[in-house]
C-alpha atoms as a PDB file:
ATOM      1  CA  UNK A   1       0.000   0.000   0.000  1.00  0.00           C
ATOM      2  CA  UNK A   2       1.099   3.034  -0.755  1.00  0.00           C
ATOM      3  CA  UNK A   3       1.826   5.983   1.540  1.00  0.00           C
ATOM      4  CA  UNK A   4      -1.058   7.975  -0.077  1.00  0.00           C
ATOM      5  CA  UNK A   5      -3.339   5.101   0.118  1.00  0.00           C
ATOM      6  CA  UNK A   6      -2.418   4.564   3.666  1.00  0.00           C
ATOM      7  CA  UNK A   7      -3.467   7.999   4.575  1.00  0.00           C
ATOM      8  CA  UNK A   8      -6.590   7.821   2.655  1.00  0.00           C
ATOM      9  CA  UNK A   9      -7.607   4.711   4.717  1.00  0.00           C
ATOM     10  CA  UNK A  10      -6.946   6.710   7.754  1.00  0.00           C
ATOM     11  CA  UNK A  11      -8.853   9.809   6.706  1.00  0.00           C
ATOM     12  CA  UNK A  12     -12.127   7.523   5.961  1.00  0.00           C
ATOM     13  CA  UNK A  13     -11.635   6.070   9.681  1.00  0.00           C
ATOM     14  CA  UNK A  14     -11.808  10.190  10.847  1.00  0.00           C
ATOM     15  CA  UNK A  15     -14.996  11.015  13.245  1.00  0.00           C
ATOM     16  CA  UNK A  16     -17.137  13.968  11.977  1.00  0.00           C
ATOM     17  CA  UNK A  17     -15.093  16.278  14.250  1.00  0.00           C
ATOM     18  CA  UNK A  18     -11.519  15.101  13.480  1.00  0.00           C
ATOM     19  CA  UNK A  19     -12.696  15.216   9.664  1.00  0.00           C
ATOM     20  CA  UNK A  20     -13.358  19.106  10.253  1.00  0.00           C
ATOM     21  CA  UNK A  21     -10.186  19.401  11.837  1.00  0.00           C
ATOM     22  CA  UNK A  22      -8.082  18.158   8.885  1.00  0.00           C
ATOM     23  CA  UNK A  23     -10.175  20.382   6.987  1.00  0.00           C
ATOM     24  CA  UNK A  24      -9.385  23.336   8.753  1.00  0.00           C
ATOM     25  CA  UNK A  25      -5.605  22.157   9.335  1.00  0.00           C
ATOM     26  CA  UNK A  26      -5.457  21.213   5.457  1.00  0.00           C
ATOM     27  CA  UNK A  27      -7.107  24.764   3.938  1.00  0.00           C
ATOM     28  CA  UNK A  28      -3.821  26.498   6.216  1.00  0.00           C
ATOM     29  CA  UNK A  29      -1.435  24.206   5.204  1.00  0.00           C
ATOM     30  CA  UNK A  30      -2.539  24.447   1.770  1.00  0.00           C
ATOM     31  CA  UNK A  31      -2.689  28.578   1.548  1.00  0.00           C
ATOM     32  CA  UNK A  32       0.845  28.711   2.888  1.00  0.00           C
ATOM     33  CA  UNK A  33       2.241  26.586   0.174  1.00  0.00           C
ATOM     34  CA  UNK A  34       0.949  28.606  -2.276  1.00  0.00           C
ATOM     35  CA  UNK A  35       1.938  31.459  -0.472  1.00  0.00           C
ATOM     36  CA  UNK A  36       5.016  30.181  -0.645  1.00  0.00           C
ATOM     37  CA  UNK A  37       5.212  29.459  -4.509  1.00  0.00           C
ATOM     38  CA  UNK A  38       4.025  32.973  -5.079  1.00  0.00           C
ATOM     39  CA  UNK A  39       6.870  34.758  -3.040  1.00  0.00           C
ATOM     40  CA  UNK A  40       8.964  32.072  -5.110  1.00  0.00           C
ATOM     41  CA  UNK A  41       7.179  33.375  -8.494  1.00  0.00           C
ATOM     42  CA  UNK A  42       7.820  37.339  -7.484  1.00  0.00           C
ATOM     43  CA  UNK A  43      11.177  36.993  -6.784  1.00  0.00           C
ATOM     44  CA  UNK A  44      12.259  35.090  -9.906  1.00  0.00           C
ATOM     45  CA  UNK A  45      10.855  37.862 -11.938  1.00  0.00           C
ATOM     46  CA  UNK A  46       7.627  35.401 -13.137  1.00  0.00           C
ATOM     47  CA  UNK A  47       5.280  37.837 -12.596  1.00  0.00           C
ATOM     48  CA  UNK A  48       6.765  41.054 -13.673  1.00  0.00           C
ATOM     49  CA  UNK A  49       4.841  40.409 -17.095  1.00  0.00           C
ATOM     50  CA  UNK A  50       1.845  40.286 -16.016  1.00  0.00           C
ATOM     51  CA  UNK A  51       2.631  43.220 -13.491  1.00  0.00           C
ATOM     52  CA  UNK A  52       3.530  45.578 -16.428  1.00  0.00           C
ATOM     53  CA  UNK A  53       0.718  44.650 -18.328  1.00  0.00           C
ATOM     54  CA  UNK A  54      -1.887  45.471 -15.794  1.00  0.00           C
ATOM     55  CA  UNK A  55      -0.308  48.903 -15.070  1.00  0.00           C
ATOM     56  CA  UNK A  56      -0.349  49.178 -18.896  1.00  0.00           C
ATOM     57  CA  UNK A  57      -4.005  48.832 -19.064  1.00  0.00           C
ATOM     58  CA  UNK A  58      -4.899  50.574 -15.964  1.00  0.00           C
ATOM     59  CA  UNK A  59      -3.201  53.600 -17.092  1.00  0.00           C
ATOM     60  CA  UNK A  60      -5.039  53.417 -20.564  1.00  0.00           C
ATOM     61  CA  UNK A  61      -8.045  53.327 -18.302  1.00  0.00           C
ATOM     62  CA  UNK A  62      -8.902  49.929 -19.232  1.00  0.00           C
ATOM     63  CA  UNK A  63     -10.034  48.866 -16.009  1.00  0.00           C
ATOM     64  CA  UNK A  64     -12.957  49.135 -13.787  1.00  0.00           C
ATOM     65  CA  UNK A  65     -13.067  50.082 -10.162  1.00  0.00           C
ATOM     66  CA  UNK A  66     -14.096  47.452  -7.521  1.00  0.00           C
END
């Protein structure tokens, strides 16, 4: 079995409660990695693209306020 399977097994033996509880631990764990990948994505210059392109149209008055 593999480790994945393993901890599927173990999730479908989770009470109600300790299901929520992964939930809630999961959602975290899961926005921090992404976090993560972003800063990752800034700092290697990934972005800057998209940045300039945004300010391009914003400038041109291509966008709409929120």
């Amino acid at each position: 079995m593999s480790k994945v399977e393993s901890i599927e097994q173990q999730i479908k033996a989770l009470s109600a409660e300790e299901l929520a509880q992964l939930r809630e631990w999961f959602l975290e764990f899961d926005w921090a990695l992404w976090d993560q990948q972003i800063e990752r994505d800034v700092a290697a210059g990934k972005l800057d693209a998209l940045a300039e392109k945004a300010l391009r149209e914003h400038a041109a008055g291509k966008t709409t306020p929120l």
